[in-house]
Each structure stands twice: as C-alpha cells, then as structure tokens.
Protein backbone atom coordinates (compact mmCIF):
# COMPACT_ATOMS: atom_id res chain seq x y z
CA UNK A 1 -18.27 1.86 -25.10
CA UNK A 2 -18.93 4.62 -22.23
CA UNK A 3 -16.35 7.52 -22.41
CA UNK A 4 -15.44 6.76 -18.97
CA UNK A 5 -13.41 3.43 -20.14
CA UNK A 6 -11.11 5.49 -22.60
CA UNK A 7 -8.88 6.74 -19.76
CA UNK A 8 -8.90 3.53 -18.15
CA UNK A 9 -8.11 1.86 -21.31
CA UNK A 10 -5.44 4.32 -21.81
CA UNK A 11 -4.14 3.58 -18.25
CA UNK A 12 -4.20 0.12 -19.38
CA UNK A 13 -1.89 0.79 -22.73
CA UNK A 14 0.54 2.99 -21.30
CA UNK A 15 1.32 0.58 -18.09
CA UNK A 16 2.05 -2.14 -20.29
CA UNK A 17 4.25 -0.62 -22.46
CA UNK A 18 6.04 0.68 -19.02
CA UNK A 19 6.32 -2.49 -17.55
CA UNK A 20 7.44 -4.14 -21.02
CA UNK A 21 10.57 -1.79 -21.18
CA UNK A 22 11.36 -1.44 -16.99
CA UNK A 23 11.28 -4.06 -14.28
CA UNK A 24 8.67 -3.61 -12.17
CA UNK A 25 10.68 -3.88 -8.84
CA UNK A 26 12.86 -1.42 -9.95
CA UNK A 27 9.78 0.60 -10.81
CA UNK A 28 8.50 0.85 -7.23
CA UNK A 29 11.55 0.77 -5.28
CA UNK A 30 11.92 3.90 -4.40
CA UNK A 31 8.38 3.58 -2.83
CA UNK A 32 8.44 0.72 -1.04
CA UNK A 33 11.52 2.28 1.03
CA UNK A 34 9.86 5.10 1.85
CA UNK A 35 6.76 2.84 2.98
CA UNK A 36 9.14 1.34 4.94
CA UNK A 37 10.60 3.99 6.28
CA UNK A 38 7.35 5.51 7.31
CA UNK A 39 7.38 3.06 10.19
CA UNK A 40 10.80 2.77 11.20
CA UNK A 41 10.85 6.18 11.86
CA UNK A 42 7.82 6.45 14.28
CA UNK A 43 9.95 3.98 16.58
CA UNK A 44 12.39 5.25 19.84
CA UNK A 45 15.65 5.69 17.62
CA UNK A 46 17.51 4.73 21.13
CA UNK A 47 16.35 1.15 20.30
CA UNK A 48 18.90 -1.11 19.19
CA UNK A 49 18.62 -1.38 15.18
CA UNK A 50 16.71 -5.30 15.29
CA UNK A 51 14.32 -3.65 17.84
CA UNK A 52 13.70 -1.09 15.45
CA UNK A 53 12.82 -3.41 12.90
CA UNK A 54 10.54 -5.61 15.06
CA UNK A 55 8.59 -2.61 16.23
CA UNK A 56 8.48 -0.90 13.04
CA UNK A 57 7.03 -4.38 11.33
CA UNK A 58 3.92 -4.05 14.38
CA UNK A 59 3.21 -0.84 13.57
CA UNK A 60 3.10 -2.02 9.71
CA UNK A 61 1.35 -4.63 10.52
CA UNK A 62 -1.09 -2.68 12.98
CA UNK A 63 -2.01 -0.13 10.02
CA UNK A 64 -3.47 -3.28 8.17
CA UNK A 65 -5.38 -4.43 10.84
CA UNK A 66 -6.88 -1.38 11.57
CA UNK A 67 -8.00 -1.01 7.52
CA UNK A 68 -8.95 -4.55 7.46
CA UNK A 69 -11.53 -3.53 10.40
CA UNK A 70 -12.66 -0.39 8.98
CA UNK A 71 -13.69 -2.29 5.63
CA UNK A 72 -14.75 -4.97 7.51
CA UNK A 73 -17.28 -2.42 9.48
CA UNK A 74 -18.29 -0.63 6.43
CA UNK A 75 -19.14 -4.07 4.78
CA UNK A 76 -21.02 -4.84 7.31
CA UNK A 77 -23.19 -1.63 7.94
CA UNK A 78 -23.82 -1.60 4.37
CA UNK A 79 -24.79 -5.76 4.35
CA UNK A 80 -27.54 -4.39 6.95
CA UNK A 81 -28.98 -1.57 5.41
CA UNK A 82 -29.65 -3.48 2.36
C-alpha cells in the first residue's frame, strides 16, 4: 500500500461514518441553494419570478454544456497526440 491511499482511505472512513449519522440531503442543502442561486441571480430581476426560473435553468444548463465541450476537446486533443 502507497502512502498516497492513507488519506484517501481516511476520506473514505470518515464520510461514511458522516453519512451513517446525517442525511445526506440535509448534508448538502445549504449548497445546492447557493448553486442555485448562482444563476438566478445573473438574470434581469425585473423579470417576472417563472421567467427568472426559466432563464436561470439555461444558464445552468449552458454552464454544462460548455464543460461537457471543454472535456470533450481535451479528450480529443489528447486521443490525437497519442
């Protein structure tokens, strides 16, 4: 065993025994409204609230895209040089 796979093996330990004792949901939620957040509140705020929402899921959904491309480009250039 490499010394390298202690602290991941400690990672390991110590999220189990978190997610034995919490719900995970609960864990995160904080998070995932801020996340959420993040692109509600690059939209026009003199939108009406469910335009908000729509525009706020593009830009969400645009992020993805554009890191789905970026790996998809590095996979690639990589593929080729090999």
């Amino acid at each position: 065993m490499s010394t390298e796979s202690i602290p991941v093996l400690m990672g390991r330990v110590g999220a189990h025994k978190l997610h034995s004792m919490y719900d995970s949901r609960e864990l995160t939620k904080n998070a995932r409204v801020a996340f959420e957040a993040k692109w509600y509140n690059q939209t026009d705020p003199a939108l009406p609230e469910a335009e908000r929402l729509k525009r706020a899921a593009h830009l969400r959904q645009e992020h993805f895209a554009r890191m789905a491309l970026a790996s998809a480009l590095s996979r690639s250039a990589k593929k080729s040089k090999g």
